[in-house]
Protein backbone atom coordinates (compact mmCIF):
# COMPACT_ATOMS: atom_id res chain seq x y z
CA UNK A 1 -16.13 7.82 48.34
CA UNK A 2 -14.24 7.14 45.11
CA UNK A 3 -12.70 10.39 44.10
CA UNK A 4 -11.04 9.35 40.47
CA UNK A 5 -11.69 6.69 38.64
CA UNK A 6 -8.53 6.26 36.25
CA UNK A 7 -9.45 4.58 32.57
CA UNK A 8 -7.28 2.44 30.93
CA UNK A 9 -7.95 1.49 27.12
CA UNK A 10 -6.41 -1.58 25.95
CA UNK A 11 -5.78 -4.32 23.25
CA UNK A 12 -2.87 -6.45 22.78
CA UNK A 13 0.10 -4.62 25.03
CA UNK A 14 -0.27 -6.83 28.14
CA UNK A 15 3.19 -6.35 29.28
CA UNK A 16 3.04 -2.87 28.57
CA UNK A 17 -0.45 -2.76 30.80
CA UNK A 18 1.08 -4.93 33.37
CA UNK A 19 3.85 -2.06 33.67
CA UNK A 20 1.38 0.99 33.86
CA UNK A 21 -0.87 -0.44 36.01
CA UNK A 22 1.90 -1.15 38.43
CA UNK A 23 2.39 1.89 38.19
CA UNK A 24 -1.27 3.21 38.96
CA UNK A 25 -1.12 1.10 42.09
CA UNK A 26 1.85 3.11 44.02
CA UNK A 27 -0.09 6.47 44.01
CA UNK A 28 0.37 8.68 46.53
CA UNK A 29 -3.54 8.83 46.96
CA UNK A 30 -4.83 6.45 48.86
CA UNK A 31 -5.58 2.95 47.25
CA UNK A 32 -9.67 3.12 48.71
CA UNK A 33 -9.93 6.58 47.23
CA UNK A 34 -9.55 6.06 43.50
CA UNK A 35 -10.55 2.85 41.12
CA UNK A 36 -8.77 1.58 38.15
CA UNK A 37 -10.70 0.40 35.14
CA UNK A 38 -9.16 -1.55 32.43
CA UNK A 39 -11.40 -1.77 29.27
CA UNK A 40 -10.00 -4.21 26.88
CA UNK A 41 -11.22 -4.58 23.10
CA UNK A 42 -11.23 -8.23 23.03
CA UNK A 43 -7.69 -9.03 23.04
CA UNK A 44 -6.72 -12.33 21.24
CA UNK A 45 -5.93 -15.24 23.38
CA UNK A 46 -7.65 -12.78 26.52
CA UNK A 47 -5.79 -11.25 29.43
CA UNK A 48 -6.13 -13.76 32.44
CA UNK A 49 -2.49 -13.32 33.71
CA UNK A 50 -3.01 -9.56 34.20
CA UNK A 51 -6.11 -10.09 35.59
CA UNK A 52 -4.59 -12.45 38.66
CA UNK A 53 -1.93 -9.58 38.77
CA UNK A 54 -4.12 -6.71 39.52
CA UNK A 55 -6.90 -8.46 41.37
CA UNK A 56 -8.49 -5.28 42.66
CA UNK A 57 -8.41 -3.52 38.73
CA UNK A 58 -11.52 -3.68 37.77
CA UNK A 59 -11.85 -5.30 33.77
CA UNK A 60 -14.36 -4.77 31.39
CA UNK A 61 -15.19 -5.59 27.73
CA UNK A 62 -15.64 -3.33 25.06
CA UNK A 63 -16.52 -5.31 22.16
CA UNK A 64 -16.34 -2.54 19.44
CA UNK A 65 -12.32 -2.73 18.15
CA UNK A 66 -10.77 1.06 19.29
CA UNK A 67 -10.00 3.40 21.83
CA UNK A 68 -12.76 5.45 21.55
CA UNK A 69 -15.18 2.65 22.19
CA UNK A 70 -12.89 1.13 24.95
CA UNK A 71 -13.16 4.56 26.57
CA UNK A 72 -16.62 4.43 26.39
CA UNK A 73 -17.27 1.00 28.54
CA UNK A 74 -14.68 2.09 31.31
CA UNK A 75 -17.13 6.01 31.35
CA UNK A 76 -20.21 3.73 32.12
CA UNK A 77 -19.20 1.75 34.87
CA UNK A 78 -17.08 4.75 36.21
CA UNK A 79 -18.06 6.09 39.89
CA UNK A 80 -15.42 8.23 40.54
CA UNK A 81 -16.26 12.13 41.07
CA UNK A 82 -13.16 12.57 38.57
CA UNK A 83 -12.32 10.73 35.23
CA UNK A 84 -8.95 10.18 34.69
CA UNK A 85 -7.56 9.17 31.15
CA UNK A 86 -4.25 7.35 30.62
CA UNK A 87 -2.95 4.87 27.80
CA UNK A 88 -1.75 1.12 28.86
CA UNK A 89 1.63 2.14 27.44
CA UNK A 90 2.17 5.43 29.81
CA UNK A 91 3.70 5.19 32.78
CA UNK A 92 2.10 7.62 35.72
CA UNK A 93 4.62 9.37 37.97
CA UNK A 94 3.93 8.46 41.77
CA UNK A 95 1.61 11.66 42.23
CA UNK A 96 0.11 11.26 39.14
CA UNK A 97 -3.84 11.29 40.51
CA UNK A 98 -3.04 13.46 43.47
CA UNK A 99 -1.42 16.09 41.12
CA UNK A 100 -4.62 15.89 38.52
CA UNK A 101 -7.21 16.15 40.76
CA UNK A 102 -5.57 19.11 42.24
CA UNK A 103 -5.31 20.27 38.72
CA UNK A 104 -9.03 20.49 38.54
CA UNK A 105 -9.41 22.74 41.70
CA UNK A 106 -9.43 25.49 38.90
CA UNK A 107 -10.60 23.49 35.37
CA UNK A 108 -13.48 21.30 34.40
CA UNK A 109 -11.01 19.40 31.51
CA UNK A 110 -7.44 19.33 32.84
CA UNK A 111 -4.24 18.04 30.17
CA UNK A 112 -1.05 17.10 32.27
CA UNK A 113 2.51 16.84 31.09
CA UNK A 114 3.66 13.77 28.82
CA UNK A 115 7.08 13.03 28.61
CA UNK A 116 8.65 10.88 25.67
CA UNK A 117 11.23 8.14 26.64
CA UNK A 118 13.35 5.97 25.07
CA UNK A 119 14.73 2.82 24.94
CA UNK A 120 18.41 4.07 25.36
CA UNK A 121 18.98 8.03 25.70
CA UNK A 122 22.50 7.81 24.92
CA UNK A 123 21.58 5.87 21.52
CA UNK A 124 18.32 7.55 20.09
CA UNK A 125 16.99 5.96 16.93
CA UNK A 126 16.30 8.72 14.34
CA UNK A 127 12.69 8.45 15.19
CA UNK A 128 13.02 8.42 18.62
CA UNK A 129 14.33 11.38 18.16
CA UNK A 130 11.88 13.42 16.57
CA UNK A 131 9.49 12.01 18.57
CA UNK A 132 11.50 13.69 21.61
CA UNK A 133 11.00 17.00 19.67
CA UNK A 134 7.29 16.95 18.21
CA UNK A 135 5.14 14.13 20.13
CA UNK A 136 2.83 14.97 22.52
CA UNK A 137 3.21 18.25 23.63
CA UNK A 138 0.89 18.89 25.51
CA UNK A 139 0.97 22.28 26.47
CA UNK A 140 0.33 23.27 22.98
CA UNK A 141 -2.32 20.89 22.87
CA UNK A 142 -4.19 22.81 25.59
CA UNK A 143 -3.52 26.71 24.71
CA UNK A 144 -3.28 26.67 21.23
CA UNK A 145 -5.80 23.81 19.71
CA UNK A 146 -7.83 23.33 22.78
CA UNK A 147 -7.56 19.99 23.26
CA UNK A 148 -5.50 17.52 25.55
CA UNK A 149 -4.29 13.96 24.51
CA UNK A 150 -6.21 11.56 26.17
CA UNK A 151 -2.53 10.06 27.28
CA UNK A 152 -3.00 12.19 30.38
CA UNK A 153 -6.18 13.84 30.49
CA UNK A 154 -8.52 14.61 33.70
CA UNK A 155 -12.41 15.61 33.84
CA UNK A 156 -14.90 16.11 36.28
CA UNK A 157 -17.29 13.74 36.39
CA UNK A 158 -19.86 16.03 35.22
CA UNK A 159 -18.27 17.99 32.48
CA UNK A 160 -17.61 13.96 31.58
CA UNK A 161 -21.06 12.76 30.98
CA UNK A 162 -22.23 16.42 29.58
CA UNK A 163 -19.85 15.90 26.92
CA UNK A 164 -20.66 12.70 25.97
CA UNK A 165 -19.11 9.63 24.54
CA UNK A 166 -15.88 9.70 22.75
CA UNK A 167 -16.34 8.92 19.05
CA UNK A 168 -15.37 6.16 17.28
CA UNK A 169 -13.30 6.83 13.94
CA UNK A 170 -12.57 10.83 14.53
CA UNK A 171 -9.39 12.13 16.33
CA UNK A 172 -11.55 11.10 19.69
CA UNK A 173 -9.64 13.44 22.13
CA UNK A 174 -9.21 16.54 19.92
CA UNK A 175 -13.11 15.82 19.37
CA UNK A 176 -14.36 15.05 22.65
CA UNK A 177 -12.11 17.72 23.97
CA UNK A 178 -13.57 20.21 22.19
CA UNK A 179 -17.16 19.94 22.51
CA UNK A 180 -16.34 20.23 26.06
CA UNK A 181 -15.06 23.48 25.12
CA UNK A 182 -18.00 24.49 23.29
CA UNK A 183 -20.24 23.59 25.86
CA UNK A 184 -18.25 26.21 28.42
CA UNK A 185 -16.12 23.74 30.31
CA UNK A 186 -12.55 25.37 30.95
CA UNK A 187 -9.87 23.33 29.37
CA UNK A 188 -6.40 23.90 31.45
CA UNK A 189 -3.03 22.63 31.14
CA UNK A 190 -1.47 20.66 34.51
CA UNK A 191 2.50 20.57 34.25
CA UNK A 192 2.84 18.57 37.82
CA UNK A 193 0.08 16.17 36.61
CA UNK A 194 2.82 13.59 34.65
CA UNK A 195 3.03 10.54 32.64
CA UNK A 196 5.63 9.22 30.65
CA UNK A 197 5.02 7.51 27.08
CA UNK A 198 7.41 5.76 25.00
CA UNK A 199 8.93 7.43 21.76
CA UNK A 200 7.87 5.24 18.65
CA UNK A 201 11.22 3.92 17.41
CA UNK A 202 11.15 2.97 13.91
CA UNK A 203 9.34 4.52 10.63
CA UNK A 204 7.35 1.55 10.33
CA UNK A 205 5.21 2.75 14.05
CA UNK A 206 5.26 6.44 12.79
CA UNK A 207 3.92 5.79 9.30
CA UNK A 208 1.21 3.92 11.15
CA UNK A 209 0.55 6.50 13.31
CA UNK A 210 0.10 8.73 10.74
CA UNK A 211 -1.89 7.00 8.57
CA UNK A 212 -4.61 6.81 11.08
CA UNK A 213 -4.32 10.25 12.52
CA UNK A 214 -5.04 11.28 8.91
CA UNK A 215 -8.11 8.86 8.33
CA UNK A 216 -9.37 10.51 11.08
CA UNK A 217 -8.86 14.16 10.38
CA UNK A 218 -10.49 12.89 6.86
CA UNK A 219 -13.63 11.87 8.88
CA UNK A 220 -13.81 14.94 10.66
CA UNK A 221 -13.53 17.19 7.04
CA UNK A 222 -16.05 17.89 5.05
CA UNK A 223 -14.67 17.26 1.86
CA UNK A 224 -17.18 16.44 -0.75
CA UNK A 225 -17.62 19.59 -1.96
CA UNK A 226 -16.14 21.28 -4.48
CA UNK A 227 -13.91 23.65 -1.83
CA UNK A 228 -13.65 21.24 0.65
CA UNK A 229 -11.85 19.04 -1.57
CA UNK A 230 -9.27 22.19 -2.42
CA UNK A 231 -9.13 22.94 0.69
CA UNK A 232 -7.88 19.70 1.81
CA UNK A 233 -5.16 19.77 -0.97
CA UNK A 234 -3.64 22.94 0.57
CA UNK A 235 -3.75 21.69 3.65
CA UNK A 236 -1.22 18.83 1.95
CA UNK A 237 0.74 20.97 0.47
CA UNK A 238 0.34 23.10 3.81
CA UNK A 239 2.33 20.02 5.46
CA UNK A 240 4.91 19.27 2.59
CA UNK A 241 6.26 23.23 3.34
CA UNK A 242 5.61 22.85 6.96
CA UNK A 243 9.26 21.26 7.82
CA UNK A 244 11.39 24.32 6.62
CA UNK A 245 10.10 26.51 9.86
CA UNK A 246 10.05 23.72 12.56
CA UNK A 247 13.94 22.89 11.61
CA UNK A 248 14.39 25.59 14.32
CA UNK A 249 12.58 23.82 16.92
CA UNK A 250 14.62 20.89 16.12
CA UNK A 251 18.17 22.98 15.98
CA UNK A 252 17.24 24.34 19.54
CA UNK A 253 15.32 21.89 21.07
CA UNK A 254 15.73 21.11 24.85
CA UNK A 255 15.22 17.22 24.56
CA UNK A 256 18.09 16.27 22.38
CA UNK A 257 21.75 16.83 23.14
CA UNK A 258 23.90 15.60 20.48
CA UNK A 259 24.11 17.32 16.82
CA UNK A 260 23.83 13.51 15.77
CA UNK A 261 20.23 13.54 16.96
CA UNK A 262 19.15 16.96 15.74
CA UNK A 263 20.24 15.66 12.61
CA UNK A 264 18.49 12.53 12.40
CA UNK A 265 15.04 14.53 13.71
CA UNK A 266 15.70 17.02 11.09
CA UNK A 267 15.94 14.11 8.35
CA UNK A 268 12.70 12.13 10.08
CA UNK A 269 10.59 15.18 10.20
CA UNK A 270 11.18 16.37 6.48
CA UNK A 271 10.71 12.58 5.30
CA UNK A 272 7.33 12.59 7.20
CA UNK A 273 5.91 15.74 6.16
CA UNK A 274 6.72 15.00 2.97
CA UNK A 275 4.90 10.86 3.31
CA UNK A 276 1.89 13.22 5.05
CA UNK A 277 0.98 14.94 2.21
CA UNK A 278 1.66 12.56 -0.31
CA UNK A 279 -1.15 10.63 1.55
CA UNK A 280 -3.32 12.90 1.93
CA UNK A 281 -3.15 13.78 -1.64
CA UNK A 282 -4.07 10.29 -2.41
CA UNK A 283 -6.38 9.98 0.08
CA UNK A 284 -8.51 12.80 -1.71
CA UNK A 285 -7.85 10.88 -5.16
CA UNK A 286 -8.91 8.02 -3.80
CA UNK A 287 -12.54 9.38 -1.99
CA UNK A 288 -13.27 11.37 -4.89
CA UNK A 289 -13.29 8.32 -7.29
């Protein structure tokens, strides 16, 4: 019986896959028990040399470009009795599918525990930094917003195909997390289920990030009215004021050690709250043309 099937999105990070899917393969649980599917959206040039790495991954093709859709092919071939969600840049801890699946003795939609790395923790880039302070957390993903990053995200297989297919162009986990939700399914938080994913290090990969998280959030808004599109603008300005009361989080902040970093997070997340709303400001300008 296959008891998880684990589902890997992926498009042009083939070292980065090679790595986590190394590190899928030393589980704890045993290798006949769970399946790994890699869904790839039709990398350029192909992935052959993983392939003849991993020759019992199992690789599919999801010809729509995005995770949402990549997601999507791995959910249809998947026979495990759990779905297991991870990125090909994460790296899962050793216990990784033993710890979810134990997770979900007590959920139907179960978040674990990301932690942020770096390339050198003695010599954090200023975005590395924040990103130590404000990315993924997870817990407050599950018990304040009621969702979980797909990063590290377990289902059961049945709360899986009642919610449906992730969608294409939205926020796809805070989505498809929470019409689970609204269909009943208990969303919990897993702190032994872990993962680690790498800090973006310069402004250039947080800018992009960004950008498309707030696409996304656009497609999700209904802004063509009147209110909607006020309502959007306060959100911006919402943002721009937003960095004033999370300085404390970054002044006493378990994941950085030196004042030099605190410093630099403290510049990096003013600068971005600041680049957030000036986007979505001309976002709004530029729909309502």
């Amino acid at each position: 019986m296959v008891e998880a099937s684990v589902i890997v999105p992926h498009y042009c990070q083939p070292e980065l896959l090679a790595l986590c899917l190394e590190s899928l393969e030393r589980q704890t649980l045993a290798r006949e028990r769970y399946e790994i599917i890699v869904a790839d959206n039709s990398t350029p040039g192909g992935i052959d040399a993983v392939k003849a790495r991993f020759p019992r991954v199992i690789f599919t093709a999801a010809a729509e470009r995005g995770a949402a859709p990549a997601r999507n092919a791995g959910l249809a071939i998947a026979r495990g009795a759990a779905i297991a969600f991870t990125d090909a840049d994460c790296i899962a801890a050793s216990d990784w599918i033993e710890a979810g699946l134990k997770g979900l003795s007590g959920a139907d939609l179960c978040g674990g525990r990301i932690l942020v790395t770096a390339e050198d923790d003695a010599r954090l880039s200023p975005v590395e930094a924040f990103e130590r302070v404000f990315a993924f957390r997870q817990r407050d993903y599950v018990e304040k917003k009621r969702f979980a990053a797909t990063a590290n995200l377990f289902a059961r297989r049945a709360a899986a195909h009642a919610i449906g297919p992730f969608t294409n162009g939205l926020s796809e986990d805070l989505d498809w997390c929470r019409r689970g939700v609204a269909l009943g399914f208990h969303l919990a938080f897993n702190d032994r289920s872990i993962v680690s994913h790498p800090a973006r290090r310069d402004w250039s990969e947080l800018v992009r990030k960004w950008d498309r998280i707030i696409l996304e959030r656009w497609n999700g808004f209904s802004g063509a009215s009147v209110g909607g599109r006020a309502l959007w603008l306060l959100l911006a300005a919402a943002t721009a004021l937003s960095a004033a009361p999370h300085l404390l989080r970054v002044a006493f902040s378990p994941e950085l050690e030196k004042l030099r970093d605190r410093a630099a997070a403290a510049g990096v997340l003013a600068r971005i709250r600041m680049w957030r709303a000036a986007r979505m400001t001309a976002l709004l300008t530029a729909r309502g043309a």
